[in-house]
C-alpha atoms as a PDB file:
ATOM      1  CA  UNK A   1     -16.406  19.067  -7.499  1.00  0.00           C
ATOM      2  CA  UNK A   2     -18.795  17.833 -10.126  1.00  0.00           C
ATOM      3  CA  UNK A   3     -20.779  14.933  -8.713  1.00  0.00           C
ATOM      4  CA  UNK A   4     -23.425  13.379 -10.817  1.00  0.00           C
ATOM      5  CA  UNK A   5     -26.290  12.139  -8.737  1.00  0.00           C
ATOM      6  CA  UNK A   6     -25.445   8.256  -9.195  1.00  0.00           C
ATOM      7  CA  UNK A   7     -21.899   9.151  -8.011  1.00  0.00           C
ATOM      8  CA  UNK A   8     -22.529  11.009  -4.864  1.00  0.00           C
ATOM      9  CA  UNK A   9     -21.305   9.298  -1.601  1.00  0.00           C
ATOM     10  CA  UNK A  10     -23.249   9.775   0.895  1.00  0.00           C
ATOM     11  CA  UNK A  11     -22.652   6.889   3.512  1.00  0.00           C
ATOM     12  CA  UNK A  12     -20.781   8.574   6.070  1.00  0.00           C
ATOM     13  CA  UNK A  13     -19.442   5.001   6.724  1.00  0.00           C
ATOM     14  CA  UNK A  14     -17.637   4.987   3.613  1.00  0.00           C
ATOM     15  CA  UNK A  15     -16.578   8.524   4.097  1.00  0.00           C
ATOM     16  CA  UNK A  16     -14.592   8.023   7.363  1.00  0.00           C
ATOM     17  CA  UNK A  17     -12.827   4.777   5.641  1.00  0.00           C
ATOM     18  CA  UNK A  18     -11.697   6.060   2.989  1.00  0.00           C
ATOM     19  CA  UNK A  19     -10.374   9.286   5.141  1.00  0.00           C
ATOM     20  CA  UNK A  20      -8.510   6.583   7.400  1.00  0.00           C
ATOM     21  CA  UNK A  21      -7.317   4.753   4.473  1.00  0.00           C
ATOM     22  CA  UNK A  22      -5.989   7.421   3.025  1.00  0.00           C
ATOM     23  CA  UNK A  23      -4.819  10.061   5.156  1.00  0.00           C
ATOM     24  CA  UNK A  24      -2.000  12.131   2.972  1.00  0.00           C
ATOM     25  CA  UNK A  25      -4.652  14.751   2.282  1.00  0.00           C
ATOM     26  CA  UNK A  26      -4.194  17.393  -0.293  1.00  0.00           C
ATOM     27  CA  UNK A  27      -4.712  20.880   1.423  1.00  0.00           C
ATOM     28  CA  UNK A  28      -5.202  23.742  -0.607  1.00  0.00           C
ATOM     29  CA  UNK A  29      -5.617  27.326   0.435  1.00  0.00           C
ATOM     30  CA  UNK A  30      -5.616  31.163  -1.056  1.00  0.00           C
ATOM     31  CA  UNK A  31      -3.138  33.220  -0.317  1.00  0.00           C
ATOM     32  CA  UNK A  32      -1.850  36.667  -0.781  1.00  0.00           C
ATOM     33  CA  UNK A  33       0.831  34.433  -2.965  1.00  0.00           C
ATOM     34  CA  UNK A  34      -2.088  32.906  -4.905  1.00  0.00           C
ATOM     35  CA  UNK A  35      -3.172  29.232  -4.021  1.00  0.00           C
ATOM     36  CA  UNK A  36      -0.827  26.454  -2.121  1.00  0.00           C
ATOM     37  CA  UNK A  37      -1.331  23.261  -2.044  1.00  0.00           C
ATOM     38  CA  UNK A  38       0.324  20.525   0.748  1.00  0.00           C
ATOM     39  CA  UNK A  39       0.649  17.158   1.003  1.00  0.00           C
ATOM     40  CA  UNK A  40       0.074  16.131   4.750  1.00  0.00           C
ATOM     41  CA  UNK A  41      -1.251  13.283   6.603  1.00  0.00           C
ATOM     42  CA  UNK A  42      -4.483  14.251   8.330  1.00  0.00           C
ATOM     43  CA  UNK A  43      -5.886  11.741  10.866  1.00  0.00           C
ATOM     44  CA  UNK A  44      -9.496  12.740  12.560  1.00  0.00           C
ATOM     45  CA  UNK A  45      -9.176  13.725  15.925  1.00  0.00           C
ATOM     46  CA  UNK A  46     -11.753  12.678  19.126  1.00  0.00           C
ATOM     47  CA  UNK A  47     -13.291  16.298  18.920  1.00  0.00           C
ATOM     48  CA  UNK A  48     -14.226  15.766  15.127  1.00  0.00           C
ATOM     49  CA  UNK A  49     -11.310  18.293  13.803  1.00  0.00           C
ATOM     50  CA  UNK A  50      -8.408  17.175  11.230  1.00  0.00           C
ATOM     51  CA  UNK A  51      -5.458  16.866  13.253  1.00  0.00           C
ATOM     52  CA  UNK A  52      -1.970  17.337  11.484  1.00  0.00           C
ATOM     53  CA  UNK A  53       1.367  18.989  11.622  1.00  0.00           C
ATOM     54  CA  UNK A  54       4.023  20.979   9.122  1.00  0.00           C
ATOM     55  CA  UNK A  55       7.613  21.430   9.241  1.00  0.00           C
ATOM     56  CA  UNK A  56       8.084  25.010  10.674  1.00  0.00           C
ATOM     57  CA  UNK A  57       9.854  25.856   7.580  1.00  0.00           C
ATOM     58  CA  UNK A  58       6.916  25.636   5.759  1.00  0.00           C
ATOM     59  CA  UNK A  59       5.358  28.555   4.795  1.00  0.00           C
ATOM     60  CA  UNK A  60       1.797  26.888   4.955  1.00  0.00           C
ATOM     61  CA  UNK A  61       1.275  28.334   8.217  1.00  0.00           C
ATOM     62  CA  UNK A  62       2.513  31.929   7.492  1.00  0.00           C
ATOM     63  CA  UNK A  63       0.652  32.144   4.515  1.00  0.00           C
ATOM     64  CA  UNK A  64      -2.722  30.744   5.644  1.00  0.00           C
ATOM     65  CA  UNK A  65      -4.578  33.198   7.608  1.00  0.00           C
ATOM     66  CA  UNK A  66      -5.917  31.966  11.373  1.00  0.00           C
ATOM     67  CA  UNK A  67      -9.484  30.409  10.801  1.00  0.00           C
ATOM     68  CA  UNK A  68      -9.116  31.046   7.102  1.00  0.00           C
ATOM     69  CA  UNK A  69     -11.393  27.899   4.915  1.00  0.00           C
ATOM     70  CA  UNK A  70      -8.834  25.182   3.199  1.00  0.00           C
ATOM     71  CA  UNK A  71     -10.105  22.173   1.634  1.00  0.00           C
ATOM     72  CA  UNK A  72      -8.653  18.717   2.448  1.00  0.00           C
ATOM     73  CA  UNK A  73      -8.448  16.615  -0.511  1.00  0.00           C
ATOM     74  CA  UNK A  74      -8.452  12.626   0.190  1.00  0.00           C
ATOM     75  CA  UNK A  75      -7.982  10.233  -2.920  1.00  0.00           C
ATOM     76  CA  UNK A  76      -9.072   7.005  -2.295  1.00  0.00           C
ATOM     77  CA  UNK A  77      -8.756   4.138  -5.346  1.00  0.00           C
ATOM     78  CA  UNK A  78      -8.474   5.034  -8.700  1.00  0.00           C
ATOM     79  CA  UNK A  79      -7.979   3.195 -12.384  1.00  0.00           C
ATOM     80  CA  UNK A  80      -8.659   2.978 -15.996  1.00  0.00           C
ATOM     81  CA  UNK A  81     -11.346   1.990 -17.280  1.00  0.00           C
ATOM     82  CA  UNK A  82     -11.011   0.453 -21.628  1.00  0.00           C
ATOM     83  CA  UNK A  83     -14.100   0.090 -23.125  1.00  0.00           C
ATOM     84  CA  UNK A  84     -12.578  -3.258 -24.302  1.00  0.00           C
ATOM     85  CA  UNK A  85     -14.516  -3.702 -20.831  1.00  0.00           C
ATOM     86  CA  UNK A  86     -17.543  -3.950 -21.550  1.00  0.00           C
ATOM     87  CA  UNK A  87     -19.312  -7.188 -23.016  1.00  0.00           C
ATOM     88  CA  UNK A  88     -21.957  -4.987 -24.711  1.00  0.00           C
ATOM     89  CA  UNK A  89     -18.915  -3.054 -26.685  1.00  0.00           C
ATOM     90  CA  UNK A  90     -18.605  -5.111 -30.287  1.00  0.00           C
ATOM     91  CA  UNK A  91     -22.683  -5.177 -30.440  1.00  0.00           C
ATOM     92  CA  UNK A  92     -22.514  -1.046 -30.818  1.00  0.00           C
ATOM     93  CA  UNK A  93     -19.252   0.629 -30.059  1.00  0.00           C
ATOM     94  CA  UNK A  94     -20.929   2.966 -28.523  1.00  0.00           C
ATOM     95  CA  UNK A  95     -18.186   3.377 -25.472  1.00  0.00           C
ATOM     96  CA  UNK A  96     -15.401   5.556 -24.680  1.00  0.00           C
ATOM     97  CA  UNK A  97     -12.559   4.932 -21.821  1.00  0.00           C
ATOM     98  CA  UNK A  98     -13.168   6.767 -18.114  1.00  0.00           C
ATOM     99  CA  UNK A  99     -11.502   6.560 -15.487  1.00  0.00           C
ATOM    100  CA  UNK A 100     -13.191   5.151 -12.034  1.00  0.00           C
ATOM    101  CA  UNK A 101     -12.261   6.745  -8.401  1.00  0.00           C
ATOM    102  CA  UNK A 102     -13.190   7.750  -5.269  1.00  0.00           C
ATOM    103  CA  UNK A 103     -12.260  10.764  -3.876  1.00  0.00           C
ATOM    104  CA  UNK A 104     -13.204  13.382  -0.362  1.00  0.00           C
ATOM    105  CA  UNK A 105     -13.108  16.773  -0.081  1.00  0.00           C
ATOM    106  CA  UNK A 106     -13.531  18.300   3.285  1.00  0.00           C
ATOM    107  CA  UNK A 107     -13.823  22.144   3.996  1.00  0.00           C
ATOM    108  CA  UNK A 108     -13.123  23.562   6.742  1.00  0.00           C
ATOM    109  CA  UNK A 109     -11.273  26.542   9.039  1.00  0.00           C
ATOM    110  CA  UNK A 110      -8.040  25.993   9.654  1.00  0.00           C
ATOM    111  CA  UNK A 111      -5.895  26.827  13.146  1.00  0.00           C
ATOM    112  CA  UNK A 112      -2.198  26.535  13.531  1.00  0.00           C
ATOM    113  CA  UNK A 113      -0.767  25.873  17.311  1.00  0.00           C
ATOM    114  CA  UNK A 114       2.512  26.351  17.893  1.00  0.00           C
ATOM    115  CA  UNK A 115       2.717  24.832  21.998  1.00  0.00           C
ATOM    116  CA  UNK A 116       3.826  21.827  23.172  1.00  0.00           C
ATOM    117  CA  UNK A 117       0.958  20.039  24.363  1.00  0.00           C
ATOM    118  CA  UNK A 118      -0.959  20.468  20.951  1.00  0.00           C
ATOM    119  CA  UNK A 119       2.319  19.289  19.054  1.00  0.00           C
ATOM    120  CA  UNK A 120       2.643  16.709  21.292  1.00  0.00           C
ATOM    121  CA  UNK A 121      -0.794  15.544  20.676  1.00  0.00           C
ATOM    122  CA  UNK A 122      -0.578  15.404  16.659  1.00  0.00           C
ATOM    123  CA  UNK A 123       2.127  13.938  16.439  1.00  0.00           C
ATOM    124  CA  UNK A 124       1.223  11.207  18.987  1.00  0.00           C
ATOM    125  CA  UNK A 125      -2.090  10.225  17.305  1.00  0.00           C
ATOM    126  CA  UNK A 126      -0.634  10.327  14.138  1.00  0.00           C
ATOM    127  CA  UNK A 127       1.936   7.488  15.339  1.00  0.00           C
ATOM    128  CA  UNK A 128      -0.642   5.816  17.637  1.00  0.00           C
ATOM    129  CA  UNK A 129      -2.609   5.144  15.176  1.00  0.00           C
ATOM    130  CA  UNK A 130       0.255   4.345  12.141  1.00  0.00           C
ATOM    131  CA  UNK A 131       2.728   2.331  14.374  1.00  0.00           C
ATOM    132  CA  UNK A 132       0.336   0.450  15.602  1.00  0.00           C
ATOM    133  CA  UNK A 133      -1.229  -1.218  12.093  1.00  0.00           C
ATOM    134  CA  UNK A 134       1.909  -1.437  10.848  1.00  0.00           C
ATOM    135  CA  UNK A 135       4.479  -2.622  13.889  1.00  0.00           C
ATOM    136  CA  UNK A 136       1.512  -3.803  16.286  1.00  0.00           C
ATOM    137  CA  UNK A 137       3.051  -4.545  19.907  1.00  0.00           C
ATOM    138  CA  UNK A 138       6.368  -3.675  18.701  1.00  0.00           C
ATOM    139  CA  UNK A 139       4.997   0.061  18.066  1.00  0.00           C
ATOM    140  CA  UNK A 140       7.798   2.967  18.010  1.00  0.00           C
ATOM    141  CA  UNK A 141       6.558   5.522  20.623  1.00  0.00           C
ATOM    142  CA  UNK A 142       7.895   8.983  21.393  1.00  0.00           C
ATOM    143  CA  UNK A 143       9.335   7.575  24.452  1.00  0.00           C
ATOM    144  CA  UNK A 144      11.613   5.668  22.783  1.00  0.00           C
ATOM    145  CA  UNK A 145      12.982   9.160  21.158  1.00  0.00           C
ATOM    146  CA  UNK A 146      15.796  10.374  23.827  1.00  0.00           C
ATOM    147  CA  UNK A 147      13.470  13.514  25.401  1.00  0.00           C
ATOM    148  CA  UNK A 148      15.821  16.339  24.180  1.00  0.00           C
ATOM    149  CA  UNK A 149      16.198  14.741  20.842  1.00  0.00           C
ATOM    150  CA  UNK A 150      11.991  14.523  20.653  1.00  0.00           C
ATOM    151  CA  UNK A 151      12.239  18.056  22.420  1.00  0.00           C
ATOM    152  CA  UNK A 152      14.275  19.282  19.346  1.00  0.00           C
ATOM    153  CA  UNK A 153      11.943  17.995  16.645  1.00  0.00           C
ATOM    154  CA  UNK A 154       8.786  18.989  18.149  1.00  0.00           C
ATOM    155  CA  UNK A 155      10.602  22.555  18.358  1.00  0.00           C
ATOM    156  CA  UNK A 156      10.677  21.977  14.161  1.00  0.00           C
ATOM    157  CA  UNK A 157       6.858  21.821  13.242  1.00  0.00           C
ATOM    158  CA  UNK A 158       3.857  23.141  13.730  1.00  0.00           C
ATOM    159  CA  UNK A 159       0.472  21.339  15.119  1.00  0.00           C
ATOM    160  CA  UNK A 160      -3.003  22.660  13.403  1.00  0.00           C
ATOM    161  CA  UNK A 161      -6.551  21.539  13.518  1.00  0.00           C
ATOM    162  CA  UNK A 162      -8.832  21.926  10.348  1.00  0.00           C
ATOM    163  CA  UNK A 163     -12.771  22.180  11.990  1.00  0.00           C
ATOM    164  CA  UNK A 164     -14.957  20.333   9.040  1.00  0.00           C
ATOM    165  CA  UNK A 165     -17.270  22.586   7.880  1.00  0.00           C
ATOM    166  CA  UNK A 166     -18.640  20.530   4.799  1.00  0.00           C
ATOM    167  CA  UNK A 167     -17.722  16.988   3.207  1.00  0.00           C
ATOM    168  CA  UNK A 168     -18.421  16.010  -0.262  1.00  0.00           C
ATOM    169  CA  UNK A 169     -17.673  12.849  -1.669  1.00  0.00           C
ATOM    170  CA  UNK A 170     -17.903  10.467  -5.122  1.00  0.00           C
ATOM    171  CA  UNK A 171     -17.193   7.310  -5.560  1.00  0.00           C
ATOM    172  CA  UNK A 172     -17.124   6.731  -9.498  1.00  0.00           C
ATOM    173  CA  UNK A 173     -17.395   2.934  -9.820  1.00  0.00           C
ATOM    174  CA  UNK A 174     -19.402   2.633 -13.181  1.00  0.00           C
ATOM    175  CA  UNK A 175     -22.531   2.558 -11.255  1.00  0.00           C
ATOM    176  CA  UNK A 176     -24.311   3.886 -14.376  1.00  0.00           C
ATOM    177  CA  UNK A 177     -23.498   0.596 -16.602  1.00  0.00           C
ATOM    178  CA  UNK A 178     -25.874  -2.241 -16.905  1.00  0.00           C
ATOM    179  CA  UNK A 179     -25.076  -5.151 -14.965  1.00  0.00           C
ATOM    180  CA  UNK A 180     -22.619  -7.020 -17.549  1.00  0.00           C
ATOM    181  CA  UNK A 181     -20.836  -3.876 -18.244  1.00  0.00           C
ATOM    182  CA  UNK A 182     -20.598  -3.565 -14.573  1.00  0.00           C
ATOM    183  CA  UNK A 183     -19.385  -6.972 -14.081  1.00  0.00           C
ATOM    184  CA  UNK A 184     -17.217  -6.598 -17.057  1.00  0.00           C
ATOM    185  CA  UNK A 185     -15.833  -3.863 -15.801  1.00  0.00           C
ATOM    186  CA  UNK A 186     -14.703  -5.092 -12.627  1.00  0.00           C
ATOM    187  CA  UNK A 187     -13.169  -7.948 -14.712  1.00  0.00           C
ATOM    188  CA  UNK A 188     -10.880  -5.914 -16.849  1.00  0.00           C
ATOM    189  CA  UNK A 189      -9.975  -3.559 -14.109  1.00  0.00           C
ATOM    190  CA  UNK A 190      -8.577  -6.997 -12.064  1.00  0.00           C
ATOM    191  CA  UNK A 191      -7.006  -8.399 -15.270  1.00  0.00           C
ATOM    192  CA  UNK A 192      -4.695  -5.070 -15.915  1.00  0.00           C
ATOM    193  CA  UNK A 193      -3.639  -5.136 -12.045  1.00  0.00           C
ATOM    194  CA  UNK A 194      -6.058  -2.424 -11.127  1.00  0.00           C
ATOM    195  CA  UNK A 195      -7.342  -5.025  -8.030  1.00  0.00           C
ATOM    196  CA  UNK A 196      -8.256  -2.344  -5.585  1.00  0.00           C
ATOM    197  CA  UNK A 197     -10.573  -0.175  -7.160  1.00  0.00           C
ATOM    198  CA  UNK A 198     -12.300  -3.374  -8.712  1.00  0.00           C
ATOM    199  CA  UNK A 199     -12.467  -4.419  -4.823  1.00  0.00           C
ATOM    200  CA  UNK A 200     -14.469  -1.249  -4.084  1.00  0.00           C
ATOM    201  CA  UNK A 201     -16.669  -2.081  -6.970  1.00  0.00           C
ATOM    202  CA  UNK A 202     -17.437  -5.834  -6.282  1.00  0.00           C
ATOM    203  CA  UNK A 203     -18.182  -4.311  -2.742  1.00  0.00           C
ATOM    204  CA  UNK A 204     -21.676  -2.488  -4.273  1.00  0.00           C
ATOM    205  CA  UNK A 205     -22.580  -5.733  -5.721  1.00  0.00           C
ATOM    206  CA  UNK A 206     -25.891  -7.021  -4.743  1.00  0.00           C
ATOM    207  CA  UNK A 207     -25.637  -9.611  -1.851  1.00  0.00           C
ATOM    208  CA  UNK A 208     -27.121 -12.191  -4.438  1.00  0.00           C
ATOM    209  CA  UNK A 209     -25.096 -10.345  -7.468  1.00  0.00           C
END
């Protein structure tokens, strides 16, 4: 990933957010069938791994050799940026439109399990930690499941674990403009209904900006 120097995030803080607020991770991998990609919700697990699971039907974890590298793909916020924009645009007209974002990619070996317990696990953090932002007390567990109905899915996927090897991160948020640009920026983003990636903007502002 290209990442000029004023774009690279490097707050690990900001890293593990946008990982949690975004967890349907892109995973892409070589295979003797060329590359695959898969759309799967990754959460990270108390040991540091990626935790997730696939429908055994997929061939994601036929093709993908044991402790082969993937890379994880998490897109944060994203939008448009006109250079309508920018205050400084009808001195010179010297802009041209871009597009702000923030974006993760993780690399890392990936290990399929196919038993119980580790199928268990994924799937229980995964609705741990879902269920309870969205449902709070009122959170659907796997109890609730009759046990040979949850015996029967969990016999339908596979668990794996993705060990993070290296993380590389860029939060594009015009941080090369001048302030008014900046601010104008973050302006036009919220007037054209772009309101979360000017969020993530207005969040680098100076404390007295």
């Amino acid at each position: 990933m290209y990442i000029p120097p004023h774009f690279h995030e490097i707050d690990p803080r900001e890293i593990a957010a946008l990982i949690e607020a975004a967890p349907l991770a892109c995973i892409v991998a070589q295979t003797s069938e060329g590359l695959i990609a898969n759309h799967v919700p990754l959460l990270a697990g108390p040991d540091g791994t990626l935790i997730g699971h696939v429908a055994l039907a997929n061939d994601m974890h036929r093709l993908i050799a044991e402790e082969q590298e993937v890379l994880a793909i998490f897109r944060g916020e994203d939008g448009y940026v006109s250079p309508n924009f920018y205050p400084s645009k009808p001195e010179h007209h010297r802009h041209v439109p871009t597009w702000n974002y923030r974006v993760v990619h993780v690399y890392g070996s990936i290990s399929f399990q196919h038993d119980e317990r580790a199928k268990r696990a994924a799937v229980g953090l995964l609705t741990r930690s879902h269920e309870r932002r969205l449902n709070g007390a009122g959170a659907w567990r796997m109890a609730d499941a009759p046990a040979d109905y949850m015996e029967q899915m969990l016999g339908g996927i596979v668990a794996f674990r993705i060990a993070m090897r290296r993380t590389l991160a860029k939060s594009k948020l015009s941080q090369n403009r001048e302030t008014r640009n900046y601010l104008g920026a973050i302006a036009g983003l919220r007037a054209s209904g772009q309101e979360a990636i000017a969020e993530q903007m207005v969040k680098r502002l100076p404390s007295d900006g």
